[in-house]
N, C-alpha and C. Protein backbone atom coordinates (compact mmCIF):
# COMPACT_ATOMS: atom_id res chain seq x y z
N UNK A 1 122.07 103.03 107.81
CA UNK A 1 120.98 103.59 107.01
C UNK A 1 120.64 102.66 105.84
N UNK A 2 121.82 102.02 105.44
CA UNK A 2 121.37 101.09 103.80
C UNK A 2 120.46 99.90 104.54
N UNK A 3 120.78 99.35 105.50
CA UNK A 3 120.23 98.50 106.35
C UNK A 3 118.70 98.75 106.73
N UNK A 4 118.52 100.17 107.11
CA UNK A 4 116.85 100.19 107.78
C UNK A 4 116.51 100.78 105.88
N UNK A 5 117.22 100.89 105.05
CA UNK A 5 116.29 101.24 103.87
C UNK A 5 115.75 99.98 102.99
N UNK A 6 116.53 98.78 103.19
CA UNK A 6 116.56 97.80 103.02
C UNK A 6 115.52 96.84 103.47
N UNK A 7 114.90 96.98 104.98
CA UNK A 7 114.13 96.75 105.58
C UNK A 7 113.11 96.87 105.48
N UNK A 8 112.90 98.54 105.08
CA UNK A 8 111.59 99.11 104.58
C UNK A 8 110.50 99.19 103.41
N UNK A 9 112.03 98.75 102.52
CA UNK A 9 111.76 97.95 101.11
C UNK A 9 111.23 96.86 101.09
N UNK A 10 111.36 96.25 101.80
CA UNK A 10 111.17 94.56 102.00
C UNK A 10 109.33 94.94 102.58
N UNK A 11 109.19 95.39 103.52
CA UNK A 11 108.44 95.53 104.00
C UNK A 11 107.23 95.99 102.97
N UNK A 12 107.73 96.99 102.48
CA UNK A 12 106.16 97.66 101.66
C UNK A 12 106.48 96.93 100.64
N UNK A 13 107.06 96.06 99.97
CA UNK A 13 106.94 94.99 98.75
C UNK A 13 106.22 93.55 99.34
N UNK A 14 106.70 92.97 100.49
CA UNK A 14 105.60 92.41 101.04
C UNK A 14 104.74 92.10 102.40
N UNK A 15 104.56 93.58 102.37
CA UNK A 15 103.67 94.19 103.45
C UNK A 15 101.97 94.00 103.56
N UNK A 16 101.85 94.05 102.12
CA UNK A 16 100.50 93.25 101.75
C UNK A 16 100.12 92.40 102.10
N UNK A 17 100.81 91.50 102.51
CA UNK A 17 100.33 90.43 103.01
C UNK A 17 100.39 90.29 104.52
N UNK A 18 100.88 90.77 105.23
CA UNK A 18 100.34 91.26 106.44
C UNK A 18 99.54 91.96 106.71
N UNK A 19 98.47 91.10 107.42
CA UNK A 19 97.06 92.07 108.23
C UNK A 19 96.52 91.88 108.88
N UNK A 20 96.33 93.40 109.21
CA UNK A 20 95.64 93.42 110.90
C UNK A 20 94.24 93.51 111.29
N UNK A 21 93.50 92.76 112.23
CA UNK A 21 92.33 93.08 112.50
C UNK A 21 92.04 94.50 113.02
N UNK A 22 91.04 95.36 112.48
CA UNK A 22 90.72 97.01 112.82
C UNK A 22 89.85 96.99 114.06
N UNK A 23 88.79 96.55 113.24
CA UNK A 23 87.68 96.47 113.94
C UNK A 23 86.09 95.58 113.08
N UNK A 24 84.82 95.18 114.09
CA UNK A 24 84.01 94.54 113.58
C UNK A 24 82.80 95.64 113.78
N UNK A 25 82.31 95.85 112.29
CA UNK A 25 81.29 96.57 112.67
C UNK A 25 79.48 95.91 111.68
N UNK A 26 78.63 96.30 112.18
CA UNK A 26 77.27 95.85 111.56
C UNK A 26 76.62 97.29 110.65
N UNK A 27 76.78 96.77 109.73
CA UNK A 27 76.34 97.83 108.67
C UNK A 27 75.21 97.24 107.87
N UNK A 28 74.08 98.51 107.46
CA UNK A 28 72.59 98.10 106.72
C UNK A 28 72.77 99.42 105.51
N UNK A 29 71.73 98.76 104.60
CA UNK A 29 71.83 99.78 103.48
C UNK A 29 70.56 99.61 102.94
N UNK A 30 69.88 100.44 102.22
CA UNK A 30 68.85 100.21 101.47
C UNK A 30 68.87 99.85 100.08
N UNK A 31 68.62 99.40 99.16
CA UNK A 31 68.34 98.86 98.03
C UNK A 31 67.47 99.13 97.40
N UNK A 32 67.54 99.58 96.38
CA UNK A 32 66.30 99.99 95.31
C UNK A 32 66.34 99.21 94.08
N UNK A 33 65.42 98.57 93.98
CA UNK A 33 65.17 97.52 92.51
C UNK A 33 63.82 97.60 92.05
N UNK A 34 64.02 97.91 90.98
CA UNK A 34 63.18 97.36 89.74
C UNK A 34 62.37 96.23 89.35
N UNK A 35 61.04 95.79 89.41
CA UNK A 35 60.73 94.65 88.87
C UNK A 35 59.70 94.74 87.96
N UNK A 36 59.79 94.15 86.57
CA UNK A 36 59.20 93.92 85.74
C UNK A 36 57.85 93.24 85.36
N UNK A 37 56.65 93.67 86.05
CA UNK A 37 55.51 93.22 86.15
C UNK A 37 54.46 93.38 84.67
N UNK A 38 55.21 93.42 83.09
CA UNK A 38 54.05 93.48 82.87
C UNK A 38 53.67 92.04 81.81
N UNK A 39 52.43 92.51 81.75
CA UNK A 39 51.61 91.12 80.84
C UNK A 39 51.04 91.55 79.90
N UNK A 40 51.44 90.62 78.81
CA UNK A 40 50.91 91.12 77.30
C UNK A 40 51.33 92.57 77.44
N UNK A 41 50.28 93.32 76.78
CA UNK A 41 50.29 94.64 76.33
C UNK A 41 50.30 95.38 77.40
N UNK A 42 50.15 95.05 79.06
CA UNK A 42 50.24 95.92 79.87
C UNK A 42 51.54 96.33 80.54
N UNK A 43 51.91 97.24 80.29
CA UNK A 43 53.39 97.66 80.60
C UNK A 43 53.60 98.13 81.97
N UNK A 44 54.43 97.59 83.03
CA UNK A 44 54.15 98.09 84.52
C UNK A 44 55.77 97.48 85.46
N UNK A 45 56.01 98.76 85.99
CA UNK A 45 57.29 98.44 86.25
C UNK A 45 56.99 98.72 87.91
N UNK A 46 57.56 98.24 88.85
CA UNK A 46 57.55 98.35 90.35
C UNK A 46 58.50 98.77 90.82
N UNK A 47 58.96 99.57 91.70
CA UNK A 47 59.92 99.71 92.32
C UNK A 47 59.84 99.28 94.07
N UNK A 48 60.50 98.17 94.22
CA UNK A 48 61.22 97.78 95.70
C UNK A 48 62.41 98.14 96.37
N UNK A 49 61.74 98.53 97.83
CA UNK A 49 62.81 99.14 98.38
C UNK A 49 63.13 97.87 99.78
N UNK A 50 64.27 97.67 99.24
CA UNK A 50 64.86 96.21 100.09
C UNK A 50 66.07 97.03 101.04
N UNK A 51 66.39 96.18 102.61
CA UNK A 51 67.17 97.12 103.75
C UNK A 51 68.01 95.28 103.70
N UNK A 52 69.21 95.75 103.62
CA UNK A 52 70.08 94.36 103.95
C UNK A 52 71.15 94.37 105.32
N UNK A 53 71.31 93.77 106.28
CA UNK A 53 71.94 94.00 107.07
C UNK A 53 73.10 93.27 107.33
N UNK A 54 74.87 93.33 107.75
CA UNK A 54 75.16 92.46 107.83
C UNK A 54 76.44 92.62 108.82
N UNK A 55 76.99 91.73 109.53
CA UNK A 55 78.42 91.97 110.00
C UNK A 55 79.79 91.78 109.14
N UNK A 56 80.47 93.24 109.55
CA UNK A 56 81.39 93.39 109.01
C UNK A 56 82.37 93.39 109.41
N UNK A 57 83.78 92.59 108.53
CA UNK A 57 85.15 92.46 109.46
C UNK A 57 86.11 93.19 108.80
N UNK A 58 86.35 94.62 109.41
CA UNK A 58 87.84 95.34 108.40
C UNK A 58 89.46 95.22 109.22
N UNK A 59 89.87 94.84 108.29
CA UNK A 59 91.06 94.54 108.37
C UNK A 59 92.29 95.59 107.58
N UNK A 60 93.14 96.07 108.05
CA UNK A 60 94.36 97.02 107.45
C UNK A 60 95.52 96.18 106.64
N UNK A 61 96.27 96.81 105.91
CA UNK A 61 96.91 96.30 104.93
C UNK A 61 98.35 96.72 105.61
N UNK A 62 99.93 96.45 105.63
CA UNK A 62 100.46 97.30 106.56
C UNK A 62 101.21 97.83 105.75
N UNK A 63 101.39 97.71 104.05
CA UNK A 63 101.94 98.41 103.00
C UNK A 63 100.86 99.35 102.95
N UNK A 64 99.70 98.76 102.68
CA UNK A 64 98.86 99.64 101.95
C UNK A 64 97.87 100.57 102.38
N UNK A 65 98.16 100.54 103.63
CA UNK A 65 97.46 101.71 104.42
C UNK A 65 98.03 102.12 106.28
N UNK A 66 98.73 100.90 106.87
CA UNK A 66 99.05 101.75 107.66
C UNK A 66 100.55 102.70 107.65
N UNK A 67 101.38 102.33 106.78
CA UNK A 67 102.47 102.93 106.22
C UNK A 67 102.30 104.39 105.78
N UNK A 68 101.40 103.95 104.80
CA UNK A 68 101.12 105.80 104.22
C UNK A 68 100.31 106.70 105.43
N UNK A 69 98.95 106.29 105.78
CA UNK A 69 98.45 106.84 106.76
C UNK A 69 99.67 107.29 107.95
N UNK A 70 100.48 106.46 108.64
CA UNK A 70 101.31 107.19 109.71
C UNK A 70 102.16 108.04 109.15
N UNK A 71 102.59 108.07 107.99
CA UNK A 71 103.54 108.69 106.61
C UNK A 71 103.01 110.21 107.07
N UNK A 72 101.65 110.25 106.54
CA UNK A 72 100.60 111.32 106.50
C UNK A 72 100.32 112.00 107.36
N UNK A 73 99.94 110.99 108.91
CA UNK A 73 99.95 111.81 109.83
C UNK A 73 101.01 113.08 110.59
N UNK A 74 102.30 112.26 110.28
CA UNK A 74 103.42 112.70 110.89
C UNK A 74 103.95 114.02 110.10
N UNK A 75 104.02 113.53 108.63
CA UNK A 75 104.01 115.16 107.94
C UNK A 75 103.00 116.01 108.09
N UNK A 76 102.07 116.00 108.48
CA UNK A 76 100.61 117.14 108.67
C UNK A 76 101.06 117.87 109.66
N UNK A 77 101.24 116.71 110.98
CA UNK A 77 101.88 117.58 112.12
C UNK A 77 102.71 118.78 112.09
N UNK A 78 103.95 117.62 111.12
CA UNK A 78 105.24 118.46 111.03
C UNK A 78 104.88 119.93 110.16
N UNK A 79 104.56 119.52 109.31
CA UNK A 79 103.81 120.67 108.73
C UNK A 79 103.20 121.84 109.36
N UNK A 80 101.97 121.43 109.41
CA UNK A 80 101.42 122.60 110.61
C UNK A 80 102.15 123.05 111.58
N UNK A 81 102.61 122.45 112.27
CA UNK A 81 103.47 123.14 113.44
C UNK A 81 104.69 124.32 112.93
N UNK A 82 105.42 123.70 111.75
CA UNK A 82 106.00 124.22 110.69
C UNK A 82 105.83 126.08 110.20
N UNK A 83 104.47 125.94 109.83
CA UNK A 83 104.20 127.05 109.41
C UNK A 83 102.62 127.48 110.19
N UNK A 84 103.02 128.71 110.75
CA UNK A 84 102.29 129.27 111.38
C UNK A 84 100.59 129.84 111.09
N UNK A 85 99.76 129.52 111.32
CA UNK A 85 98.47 129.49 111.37
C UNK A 85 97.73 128.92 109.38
N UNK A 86 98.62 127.67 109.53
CA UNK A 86 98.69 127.08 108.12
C UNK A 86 97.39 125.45 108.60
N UNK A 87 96.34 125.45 110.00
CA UNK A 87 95.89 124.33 110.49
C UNK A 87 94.07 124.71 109.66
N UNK A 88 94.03 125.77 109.60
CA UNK A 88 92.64 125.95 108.63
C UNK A 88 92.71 125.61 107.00
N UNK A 89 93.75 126.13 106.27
CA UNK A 89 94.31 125.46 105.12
C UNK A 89 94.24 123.97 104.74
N UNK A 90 94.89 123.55 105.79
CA UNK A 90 95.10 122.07 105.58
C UNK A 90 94.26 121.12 106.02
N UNK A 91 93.08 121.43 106.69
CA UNK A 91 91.67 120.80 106.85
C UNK A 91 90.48 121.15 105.83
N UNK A 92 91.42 122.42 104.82
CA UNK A 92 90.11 122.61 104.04
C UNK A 92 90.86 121.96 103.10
N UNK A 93 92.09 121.50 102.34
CA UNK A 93 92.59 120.96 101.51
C UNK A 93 92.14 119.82 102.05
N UNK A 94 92.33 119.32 103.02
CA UNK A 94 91.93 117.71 103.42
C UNK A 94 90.19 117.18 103.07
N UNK A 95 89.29 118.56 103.79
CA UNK A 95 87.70 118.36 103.38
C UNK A 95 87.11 118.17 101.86
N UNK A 96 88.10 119.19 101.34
CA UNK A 96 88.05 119.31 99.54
C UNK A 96 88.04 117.89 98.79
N UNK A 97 89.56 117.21 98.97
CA UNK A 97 90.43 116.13 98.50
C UNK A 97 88.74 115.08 99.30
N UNK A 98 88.67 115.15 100.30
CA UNK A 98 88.02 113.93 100.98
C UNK A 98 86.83 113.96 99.74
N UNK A 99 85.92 115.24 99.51
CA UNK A 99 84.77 114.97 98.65
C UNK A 99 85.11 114.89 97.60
N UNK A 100 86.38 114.97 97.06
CA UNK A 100 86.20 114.76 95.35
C UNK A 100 87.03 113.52 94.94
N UNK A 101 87.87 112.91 96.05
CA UNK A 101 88.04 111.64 96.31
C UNK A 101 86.80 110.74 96.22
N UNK A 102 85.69 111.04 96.29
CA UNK A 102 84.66 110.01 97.33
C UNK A 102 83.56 109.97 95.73
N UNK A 103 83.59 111.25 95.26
CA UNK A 103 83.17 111.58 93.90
C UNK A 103 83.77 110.55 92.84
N UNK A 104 84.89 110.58 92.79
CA UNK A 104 85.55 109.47 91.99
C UNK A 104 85.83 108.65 92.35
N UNK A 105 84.83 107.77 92.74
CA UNK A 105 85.10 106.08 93.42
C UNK A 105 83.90 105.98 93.26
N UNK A 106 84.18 104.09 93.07
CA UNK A 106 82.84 103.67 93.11
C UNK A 106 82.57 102.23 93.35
N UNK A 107 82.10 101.40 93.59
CA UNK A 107 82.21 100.19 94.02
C UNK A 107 81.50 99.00 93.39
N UNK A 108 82.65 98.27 93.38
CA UNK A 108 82.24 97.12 91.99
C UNK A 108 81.99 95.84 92.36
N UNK A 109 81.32 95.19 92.15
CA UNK A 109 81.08 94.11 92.64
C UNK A 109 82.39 92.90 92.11
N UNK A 110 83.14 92.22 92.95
CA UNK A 110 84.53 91.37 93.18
C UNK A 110 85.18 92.00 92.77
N UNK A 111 85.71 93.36 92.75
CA UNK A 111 86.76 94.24 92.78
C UNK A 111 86.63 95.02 93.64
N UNK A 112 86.02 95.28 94.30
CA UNK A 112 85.67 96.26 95.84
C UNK A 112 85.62 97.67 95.26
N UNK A 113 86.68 98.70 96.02
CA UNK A 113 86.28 100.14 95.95
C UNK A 113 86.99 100.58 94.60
N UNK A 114 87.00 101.08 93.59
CA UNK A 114 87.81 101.39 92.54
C UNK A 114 87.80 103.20 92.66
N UNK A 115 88.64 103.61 91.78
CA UNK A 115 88.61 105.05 92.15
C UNK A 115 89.99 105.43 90.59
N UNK A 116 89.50 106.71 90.15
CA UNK A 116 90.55 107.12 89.05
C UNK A 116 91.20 108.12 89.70
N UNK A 117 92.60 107.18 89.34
CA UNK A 117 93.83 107.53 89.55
C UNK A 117 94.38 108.84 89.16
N UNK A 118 94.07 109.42 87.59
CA UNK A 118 94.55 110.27 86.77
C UNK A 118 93.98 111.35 87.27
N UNK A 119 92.00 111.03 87.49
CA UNK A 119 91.24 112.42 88.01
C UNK A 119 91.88 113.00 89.35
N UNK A 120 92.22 112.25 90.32
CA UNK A 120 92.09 112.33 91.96
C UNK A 120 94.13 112.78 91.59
N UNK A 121 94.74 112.12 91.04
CA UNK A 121 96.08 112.78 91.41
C UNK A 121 96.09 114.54 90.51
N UNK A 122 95.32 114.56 89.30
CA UNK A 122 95.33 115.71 88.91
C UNK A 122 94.46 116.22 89.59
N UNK A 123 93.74 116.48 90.67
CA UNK A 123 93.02 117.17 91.16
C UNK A 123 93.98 117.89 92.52
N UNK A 124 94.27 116.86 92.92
CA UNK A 124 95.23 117.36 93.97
C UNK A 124 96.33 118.18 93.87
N UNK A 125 97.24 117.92 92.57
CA UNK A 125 98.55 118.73 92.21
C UNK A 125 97.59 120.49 92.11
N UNK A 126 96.14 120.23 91.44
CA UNK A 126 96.37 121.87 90.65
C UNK A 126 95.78 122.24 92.45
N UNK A 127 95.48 121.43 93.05
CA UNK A 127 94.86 122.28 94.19
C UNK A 127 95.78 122.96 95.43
N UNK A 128 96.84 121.70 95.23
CA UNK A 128 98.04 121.99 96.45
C UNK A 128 98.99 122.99 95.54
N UNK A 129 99.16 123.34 93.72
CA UNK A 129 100.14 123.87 93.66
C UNK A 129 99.66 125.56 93.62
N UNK A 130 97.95 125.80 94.18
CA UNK A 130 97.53 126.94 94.01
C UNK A 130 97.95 127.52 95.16
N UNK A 131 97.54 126.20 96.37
CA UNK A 131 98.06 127.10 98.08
C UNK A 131 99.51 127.39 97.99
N UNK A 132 100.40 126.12 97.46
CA UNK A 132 101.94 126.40 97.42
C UNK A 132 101.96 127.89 96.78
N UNK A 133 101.54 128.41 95.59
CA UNK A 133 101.88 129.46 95.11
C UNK A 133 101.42 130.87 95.81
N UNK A 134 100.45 130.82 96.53
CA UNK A 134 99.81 132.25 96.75
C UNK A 134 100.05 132.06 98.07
N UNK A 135 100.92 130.90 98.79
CA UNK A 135 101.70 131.50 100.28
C UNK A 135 102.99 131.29 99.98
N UNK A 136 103.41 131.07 98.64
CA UNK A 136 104.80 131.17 98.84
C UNK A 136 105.56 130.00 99.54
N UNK A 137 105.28 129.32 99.17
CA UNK A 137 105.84 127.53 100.34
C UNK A 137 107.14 127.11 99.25
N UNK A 138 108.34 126.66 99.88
CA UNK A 138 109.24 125.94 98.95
C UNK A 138 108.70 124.45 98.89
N UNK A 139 109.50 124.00 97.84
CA UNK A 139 109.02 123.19 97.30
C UNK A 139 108.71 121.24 98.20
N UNK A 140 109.53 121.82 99.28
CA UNK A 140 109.67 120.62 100.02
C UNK A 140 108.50 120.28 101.28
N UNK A 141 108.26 121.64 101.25
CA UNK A 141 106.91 122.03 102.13
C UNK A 141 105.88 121.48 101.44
N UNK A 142 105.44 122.04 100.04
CA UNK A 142 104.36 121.59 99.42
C UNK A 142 104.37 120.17 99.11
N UNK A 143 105.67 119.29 99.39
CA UNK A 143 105.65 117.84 98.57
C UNK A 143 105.12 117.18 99.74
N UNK A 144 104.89 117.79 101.35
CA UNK A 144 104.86 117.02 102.41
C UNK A 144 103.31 117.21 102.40
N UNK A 145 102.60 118.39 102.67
CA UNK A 145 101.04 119.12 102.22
C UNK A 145 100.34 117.83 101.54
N UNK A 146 101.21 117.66 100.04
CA UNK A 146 100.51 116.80 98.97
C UNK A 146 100.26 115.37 99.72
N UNK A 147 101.23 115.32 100.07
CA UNK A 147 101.18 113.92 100.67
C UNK A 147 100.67 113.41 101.52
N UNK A 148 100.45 114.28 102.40
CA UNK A 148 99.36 113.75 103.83
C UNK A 148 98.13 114.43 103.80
N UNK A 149 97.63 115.23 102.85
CA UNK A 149 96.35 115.68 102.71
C UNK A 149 95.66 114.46 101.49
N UNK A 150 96.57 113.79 101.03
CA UNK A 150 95.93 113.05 100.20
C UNK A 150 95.62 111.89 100.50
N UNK A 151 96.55 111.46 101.14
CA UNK A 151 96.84 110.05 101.68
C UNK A 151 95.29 109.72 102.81
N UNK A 152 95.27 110.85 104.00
CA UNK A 152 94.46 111.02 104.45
C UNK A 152 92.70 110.92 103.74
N UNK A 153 93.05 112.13 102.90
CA UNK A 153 91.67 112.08 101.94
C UNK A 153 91.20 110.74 101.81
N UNK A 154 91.77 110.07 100.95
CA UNK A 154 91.70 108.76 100.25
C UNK A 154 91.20 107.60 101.41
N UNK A 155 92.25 107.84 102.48
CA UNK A 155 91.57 106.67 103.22
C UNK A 155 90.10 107.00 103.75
N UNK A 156 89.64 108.53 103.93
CA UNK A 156 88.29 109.13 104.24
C UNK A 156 87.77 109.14 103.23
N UNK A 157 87.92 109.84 102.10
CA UNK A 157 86.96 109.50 101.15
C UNK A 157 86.71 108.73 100.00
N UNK A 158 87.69 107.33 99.99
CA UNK A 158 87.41 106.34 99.30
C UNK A 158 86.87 105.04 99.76
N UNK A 159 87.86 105.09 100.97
CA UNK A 159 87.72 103.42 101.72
C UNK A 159 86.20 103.95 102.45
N UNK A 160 86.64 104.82 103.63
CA UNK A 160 85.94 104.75 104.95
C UNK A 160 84.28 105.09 104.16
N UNK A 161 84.37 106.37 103.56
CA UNK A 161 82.82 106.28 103.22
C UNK A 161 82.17 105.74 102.23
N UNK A 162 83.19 104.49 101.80
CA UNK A 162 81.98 103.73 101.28
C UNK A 162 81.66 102.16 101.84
N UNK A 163 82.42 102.37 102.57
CA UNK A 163 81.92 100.89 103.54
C UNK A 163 80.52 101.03 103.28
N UNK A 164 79.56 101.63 103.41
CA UNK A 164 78.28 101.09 103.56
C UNK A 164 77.93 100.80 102.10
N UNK A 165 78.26 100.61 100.99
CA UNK A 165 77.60 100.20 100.18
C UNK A 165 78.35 98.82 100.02
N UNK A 166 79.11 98.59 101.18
CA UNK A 166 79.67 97.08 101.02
C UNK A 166 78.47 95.88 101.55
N UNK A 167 77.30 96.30 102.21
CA UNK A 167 76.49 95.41 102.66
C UNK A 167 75.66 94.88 101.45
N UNK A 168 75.52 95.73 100.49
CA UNK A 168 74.85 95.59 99.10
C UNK A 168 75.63 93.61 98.67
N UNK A 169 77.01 93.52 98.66
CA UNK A 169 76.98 92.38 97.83
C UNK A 169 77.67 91.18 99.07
N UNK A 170 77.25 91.17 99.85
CA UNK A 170 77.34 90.20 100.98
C UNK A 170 79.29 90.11 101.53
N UNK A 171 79.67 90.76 101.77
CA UNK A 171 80.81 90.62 101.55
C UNK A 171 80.98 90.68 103.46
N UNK A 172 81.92 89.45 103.88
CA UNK A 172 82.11 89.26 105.59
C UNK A 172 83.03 90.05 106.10
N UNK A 173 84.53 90.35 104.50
CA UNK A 173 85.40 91.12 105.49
C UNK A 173 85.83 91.76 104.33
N UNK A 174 86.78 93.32 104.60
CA UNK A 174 86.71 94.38 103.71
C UNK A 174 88.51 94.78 104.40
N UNK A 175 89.37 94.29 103.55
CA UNK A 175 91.22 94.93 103.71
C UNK A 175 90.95 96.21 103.31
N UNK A 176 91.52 97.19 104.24
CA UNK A 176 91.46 98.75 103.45
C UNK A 176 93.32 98.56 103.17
N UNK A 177 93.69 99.20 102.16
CA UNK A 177 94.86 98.96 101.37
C UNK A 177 94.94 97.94 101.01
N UNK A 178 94.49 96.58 100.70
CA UNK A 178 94.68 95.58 100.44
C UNK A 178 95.12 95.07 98.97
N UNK A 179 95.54 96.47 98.10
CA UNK A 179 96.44 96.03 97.05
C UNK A 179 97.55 96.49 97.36
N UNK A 180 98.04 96.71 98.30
CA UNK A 180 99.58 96.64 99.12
C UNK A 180 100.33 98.29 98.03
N UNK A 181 101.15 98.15 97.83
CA UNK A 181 102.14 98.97 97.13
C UNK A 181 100.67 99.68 95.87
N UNK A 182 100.10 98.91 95.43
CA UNK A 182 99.20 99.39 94.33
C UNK A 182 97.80 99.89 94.54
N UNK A 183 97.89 100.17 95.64
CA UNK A 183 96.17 100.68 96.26
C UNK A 183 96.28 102.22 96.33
N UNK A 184 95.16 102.85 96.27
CA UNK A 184 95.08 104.23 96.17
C UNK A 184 95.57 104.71 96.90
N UNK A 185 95.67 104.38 98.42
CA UNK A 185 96.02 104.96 99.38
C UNK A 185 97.75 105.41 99.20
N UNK A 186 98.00 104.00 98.30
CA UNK A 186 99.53 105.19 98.63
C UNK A 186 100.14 104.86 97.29
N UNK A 187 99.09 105.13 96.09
CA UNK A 187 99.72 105.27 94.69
C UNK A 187 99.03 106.96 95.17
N UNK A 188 97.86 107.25 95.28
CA UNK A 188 97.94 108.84 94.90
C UNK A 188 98.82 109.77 95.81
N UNK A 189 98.95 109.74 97.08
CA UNK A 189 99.43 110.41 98.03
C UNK A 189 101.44 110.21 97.26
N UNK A 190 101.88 109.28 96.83
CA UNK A 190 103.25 108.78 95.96
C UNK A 190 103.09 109.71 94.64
N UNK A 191 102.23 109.77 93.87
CA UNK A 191 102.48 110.19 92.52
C UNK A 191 101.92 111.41 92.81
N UNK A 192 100.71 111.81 93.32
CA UNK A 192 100.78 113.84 93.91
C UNK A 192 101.28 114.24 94.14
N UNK A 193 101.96 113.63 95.40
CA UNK A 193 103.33 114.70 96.05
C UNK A 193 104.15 114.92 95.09
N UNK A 194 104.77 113.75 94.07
CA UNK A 194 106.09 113.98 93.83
C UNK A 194 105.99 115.01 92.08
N UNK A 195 104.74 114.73 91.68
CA UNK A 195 104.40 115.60 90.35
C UNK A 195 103.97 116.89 91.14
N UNK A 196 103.94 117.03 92.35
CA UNK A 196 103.25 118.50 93.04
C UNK A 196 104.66 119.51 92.83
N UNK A 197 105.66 118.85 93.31
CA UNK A 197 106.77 119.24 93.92
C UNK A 197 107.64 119.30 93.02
N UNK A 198 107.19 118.68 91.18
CA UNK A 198 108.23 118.82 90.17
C UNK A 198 107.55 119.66 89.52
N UNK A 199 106.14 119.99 89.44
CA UNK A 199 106.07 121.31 88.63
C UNK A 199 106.65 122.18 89.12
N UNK A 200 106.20 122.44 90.68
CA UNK A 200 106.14 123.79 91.43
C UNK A 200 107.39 123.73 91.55
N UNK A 201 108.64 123.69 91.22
CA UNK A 201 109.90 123.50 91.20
C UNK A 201 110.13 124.53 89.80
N UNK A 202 109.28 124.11 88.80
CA UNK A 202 109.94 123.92 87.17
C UNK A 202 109.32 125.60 87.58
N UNK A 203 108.08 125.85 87.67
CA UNK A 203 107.33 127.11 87.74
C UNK A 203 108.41 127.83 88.61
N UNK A 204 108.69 127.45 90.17
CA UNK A 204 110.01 128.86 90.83
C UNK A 204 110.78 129.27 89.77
N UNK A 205 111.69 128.15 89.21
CA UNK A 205 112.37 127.95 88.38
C UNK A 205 112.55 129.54 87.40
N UNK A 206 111.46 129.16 86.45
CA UNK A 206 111.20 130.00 85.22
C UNK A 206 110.77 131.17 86.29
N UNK A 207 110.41 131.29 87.06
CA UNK A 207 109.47 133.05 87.82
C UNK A 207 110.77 133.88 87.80
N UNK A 208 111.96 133.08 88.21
CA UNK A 208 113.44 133.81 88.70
C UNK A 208 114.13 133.66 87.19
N UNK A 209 113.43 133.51 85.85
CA UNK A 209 114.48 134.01 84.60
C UNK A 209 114.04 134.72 83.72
């Protein structure tokens, strides 16, 4: 066991730098700009609507997104299967997280997709520690919930839907996790779960004194 933990360490410290081709896809976007037409005293502004098209090459990170993503998948399963008619819950926690993930991101030109950390992990704890509380889930249940409903989210509603505003600044190829250990994908799904699972701990806690 010290051996494959050892391994795994190694791996998601420099896992980043391994990557895989996904897939190639051709993505267009529209553009709206402004141009400043006026003379002397005549004041006149234009608006152009420009369509840019381009091919795109995404590539996976294997710290920074396929690690957490299979992480995610495998607890959802386990999960659901887990607790009995708990598969509507956890697609509406997943639909939720995906739009208010997608809400807080935004895309920067030579920094790619950015997204706040503080909003998107506090959004998730008060949301997973409301289902944990009003079904009654121990605490190890809800830390698995946090973790693959987020992890998931993030790669849907940070990376995946905003690829298309990647055609905007010419960009040929797009790493999803590609800040390895430090990318959203598996700093929020890491710091939700484990602040999910230390309140809702502290809260059983105090209910039973």
């Amino acid at each position: 066991m010290t051996y494959v933990s050892a391994i795994l360490t190694l791996l998601l410290c420099y896992g980043d730098r391994l990557r895989l081709f996904l897939f190639s896809k051709t993505i267009s976007g529209d553009l709206l700009k402004v141009i400043d037409l006026s003379y002397g005293k005549l004041k006149t502004l234009q608006k152009v609507k420009l369509r840019t098209t381009q091919k795109l090459r995404v590539y996976a990170s294997l710290s920074g997104l396929l690690f957490p993503v299979i992480l995610a998948l495998v607890l959802g399963i386990y999960t659901v299967y887990r607790i009995p008619g708990s598969l509507t819950t956890y697609f509406l926690l997943l639909s939720f997280l995906t739009i208010t993930y997608n809400r807080f991101s935004a895309m920067v030109f030579e920094k790619g997709i950015l997204v706040s950390l503080a909003s998107s992990i506090a959004a998730t704890v008060a949301l997973v520690l409301a289902v944990g509380t009003h079904y009654t889930l121990d605490p190890n249940t809800l830390f698995m919930i946090a973790y693959s409903v987020s992890a998931l989210a993030t790669l849907v509603g940070v990376d995946l839907l905003n690829l298309r505003y990647v055609s905007f600044f010419k960009t040929r190829s797009v790493i999803l996790g590609g800040y390895g250990v430090r990318d959203a994908i598996f700093l929020i799904p890491a710091l939700s779960s484990i602040t999910t699972k230390t309140i809702y701990t502290l809260l059983t806690l105090f209910s039973y004194t």
